[in-house]
Protein backbone atom coordinates (compact mmCIF):
# COMPACT_ATOMS: atom_id res chain seq x y z
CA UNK A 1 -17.88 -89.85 -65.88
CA UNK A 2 -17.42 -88.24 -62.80
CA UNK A 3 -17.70 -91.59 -60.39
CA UNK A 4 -15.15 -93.48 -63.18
CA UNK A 5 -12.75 -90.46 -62.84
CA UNK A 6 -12.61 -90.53 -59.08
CA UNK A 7 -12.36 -94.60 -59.04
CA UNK A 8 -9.34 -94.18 -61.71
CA UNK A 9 -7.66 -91.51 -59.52
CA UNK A 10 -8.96 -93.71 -56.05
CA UNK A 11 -6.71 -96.59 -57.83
CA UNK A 12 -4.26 -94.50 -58.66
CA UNK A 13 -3.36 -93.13 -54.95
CA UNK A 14 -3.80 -96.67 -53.80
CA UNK A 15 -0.93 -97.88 -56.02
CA UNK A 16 1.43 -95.12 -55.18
CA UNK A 17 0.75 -95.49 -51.32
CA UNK A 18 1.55 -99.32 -51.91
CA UNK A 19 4.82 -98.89 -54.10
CA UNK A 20 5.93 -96.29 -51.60
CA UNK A 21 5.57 -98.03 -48.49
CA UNK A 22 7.13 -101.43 -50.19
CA UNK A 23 10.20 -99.37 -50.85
CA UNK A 24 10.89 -97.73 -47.21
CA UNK A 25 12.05 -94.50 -48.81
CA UNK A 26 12.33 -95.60 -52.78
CA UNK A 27 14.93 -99.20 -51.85
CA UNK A 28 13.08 -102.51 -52.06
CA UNK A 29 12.91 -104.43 -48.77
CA UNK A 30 15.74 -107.22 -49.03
CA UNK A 31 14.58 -110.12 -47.67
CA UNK A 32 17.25 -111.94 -45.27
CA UNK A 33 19.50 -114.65 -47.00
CA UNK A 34 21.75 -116.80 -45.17
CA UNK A 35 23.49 -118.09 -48.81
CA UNK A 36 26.80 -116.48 -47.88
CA UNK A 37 27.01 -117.92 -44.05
CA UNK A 38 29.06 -121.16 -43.54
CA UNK A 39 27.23 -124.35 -43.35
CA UNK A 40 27.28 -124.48 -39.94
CA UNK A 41 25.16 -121.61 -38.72
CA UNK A 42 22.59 -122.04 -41.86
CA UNK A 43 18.90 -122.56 -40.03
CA UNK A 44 17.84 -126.12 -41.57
CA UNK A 45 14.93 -125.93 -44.66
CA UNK A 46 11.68 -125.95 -43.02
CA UNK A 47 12.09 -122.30 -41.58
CA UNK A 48 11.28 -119.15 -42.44
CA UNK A 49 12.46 -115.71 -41.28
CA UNK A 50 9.78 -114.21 -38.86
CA UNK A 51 12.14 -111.13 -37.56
CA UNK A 52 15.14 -109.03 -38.34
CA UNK A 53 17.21 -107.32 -35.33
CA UNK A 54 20.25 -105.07 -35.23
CA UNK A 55 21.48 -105.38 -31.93
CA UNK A 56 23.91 -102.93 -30.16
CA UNK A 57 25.70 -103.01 -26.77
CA UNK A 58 28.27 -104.43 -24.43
CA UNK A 59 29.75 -107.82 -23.66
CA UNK A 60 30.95 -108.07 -20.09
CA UNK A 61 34.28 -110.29 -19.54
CA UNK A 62 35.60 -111.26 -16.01
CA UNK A 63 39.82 -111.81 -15.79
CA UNK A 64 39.64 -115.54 -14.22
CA UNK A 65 41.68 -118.53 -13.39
CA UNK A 66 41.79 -120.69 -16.36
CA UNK A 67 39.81 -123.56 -15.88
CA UNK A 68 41.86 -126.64 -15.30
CA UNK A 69 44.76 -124.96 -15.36
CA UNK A 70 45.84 -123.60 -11.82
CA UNK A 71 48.26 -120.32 -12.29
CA UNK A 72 46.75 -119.52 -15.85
CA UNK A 73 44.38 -116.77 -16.35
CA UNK A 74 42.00 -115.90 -19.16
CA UNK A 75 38.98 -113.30 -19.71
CA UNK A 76 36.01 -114.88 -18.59
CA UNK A 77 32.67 -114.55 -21.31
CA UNK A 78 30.29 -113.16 -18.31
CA UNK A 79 27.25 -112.04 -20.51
CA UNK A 80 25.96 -109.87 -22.68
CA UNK A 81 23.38 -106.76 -22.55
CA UNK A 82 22.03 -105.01 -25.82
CA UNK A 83 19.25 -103.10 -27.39
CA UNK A 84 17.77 -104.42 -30.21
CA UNK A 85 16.40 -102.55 -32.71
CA UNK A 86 14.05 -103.11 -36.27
CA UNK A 87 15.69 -101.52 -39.72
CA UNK A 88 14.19 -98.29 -38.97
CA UNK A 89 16.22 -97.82 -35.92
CA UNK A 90 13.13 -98.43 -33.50
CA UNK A 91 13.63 -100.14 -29.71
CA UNK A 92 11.85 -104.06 -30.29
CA UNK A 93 13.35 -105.56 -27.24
CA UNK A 94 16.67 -106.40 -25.54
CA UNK A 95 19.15 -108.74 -25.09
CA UNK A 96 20.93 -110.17 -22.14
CA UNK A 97 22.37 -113.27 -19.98
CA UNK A 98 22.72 -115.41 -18.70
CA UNK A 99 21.27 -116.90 -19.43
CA UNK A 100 21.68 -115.75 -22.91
CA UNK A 101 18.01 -114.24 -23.33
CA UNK A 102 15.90 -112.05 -26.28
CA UNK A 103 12.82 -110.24 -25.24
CA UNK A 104 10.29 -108.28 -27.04
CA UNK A 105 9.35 -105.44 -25.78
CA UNK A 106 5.67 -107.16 -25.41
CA UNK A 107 7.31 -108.94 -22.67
CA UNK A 108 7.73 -112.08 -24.57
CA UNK A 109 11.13 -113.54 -24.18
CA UNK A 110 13.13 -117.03 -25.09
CA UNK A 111 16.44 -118.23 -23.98
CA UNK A 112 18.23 -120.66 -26.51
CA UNK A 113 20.73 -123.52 -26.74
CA UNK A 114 24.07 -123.03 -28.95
CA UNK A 115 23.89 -125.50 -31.85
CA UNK A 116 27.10 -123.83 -33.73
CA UNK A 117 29.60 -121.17 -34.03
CA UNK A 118 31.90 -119.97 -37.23
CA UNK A 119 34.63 -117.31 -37.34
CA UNK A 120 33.75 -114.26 -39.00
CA UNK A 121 36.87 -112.15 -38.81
CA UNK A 122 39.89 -110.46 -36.30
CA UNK A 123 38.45 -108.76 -33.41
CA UNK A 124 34.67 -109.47 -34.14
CA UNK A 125 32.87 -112.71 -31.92
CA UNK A 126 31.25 -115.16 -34.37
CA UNK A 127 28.58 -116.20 -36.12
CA UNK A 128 26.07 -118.20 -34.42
CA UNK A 129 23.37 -120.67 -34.35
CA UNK A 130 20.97 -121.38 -31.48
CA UNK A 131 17.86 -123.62 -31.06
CA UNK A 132 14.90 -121.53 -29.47
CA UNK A 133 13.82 -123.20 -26.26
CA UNK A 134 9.90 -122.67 -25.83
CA UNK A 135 8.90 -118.62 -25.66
CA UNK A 136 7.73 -117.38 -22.14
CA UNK A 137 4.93 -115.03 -22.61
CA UNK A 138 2.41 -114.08 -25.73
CA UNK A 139 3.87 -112.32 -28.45
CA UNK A 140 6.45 -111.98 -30.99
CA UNK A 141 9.32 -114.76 -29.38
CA UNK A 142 6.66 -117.44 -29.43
CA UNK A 143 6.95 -120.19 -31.88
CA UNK A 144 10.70 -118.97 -32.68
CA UNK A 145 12.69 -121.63 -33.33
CA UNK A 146 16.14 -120.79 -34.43
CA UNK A 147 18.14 -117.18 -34.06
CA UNK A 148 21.24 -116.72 -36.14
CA UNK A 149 23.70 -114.29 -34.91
CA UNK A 150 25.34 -112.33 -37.84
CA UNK A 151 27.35 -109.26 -39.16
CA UNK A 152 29.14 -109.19 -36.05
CA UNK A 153 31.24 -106.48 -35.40
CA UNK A 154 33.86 -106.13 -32.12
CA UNK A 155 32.68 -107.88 -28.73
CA UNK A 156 35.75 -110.32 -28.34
CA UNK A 157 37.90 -110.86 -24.51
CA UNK A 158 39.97 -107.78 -24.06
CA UNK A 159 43.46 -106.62 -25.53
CA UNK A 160 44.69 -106.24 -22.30
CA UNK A 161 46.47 -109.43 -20.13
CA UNK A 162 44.50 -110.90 -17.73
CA UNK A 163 46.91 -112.29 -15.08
CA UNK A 164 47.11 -112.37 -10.72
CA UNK A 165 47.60 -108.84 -11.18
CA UNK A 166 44.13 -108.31 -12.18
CA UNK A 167 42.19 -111.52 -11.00
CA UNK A 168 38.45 -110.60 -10.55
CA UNK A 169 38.62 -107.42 -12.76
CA UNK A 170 35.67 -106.98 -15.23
CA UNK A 171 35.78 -104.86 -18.74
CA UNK A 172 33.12 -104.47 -21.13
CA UNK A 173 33.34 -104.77 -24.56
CA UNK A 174 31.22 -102.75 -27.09
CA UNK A 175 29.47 -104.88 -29.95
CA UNK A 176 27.11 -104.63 -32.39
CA UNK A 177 24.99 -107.40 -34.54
CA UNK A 178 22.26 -108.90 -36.76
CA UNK A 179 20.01 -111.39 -34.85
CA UNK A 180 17.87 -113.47 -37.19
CA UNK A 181 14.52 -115.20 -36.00
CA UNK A 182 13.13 -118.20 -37.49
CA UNK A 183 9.95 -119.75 -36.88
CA UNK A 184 8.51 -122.99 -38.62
CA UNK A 185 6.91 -122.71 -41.83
């Protein structure tokens, strides 16, 4: 009676522990659907999502002459630079460029090819879609093969003009967003 008692209540604790730690303080995990992005920057079928990233940080613009177009000027995309971070909040790596580069903090890192871009709002930089080039180093960037950028928020070429008056001059733009890492199924 005694053994049966403490393998009911062993059972018991064991299904708790598992229902709580499912739930990440009582919500169920959402798993990552790209349903609602346009077709452009949708990963293709054969891919599943191996990591989720909330990235914040700055985007770095230059005030430059326009190419092909002597005595026009235009802010310059010079890179980026962000932490990103799991959905508890935690460090996992950075991001920064250029080349445009994600690296674990395991030391693994991949740079990436743009496939597509769609607008996603006033004032925020798009969505996008990049191939994965091959991972340098062991860990969590090898065998990525695609990395969405979503739920962008800010990060586009300043207000202000960019003209002769202030050819060469850099400003940095704060940003934040999702970045989505697929790996073959």
């Amino acid at each position: 009676m005694i053994i049966r008692t403490l393998t009911v209540t062993a059972a018991a604790v064991a299904t708790l522990g598992l229902a709580a730690c499912s739930g990440m303080g009582g919500k169920p995990m959402m798993t990552y659907s790209q349903a609602s992005l346009p077709d452009a920057v949708k990963v293709p079928a054969g891919n599943r999502v191996a990591m989720e990233t909330a990235a914040a940080g700055d985007i770095t613009y230059d005030c430059r002459v326009k190419a092909g177009a002597p005595g026009q000027y235009e802010w310059f995309f010079v890179g980026p630079d962000a932490k990103l971070m799991d959905r508890s909040g935690k460090t996992v790596g950075k991001y920064f460029g250029p080349p445009a580069t994600w690296e674990s903090m395991d030391g693994s890192k991949v740079t990436a090819t743009q496939l597509a871009v769609a607008p996603n709002g006033t004032g925020n930089i798009p969505y996008q879609l990049v191939k994965a080039n091959p991972a340098m180093g062991m860990g969590a960037m090898q065998g990525v093969t695609y990395i969405q950028r979503v739920a962008t928020m800010g990060g586009t070429a300043p207000a202000m003009p960019c003209g002769a008056g202030n050819l060469g001059q850099k400003q940095v733009v704060k940003y934040t967003a999702d970045y989505i890492f697929y790996k073959a199924m």
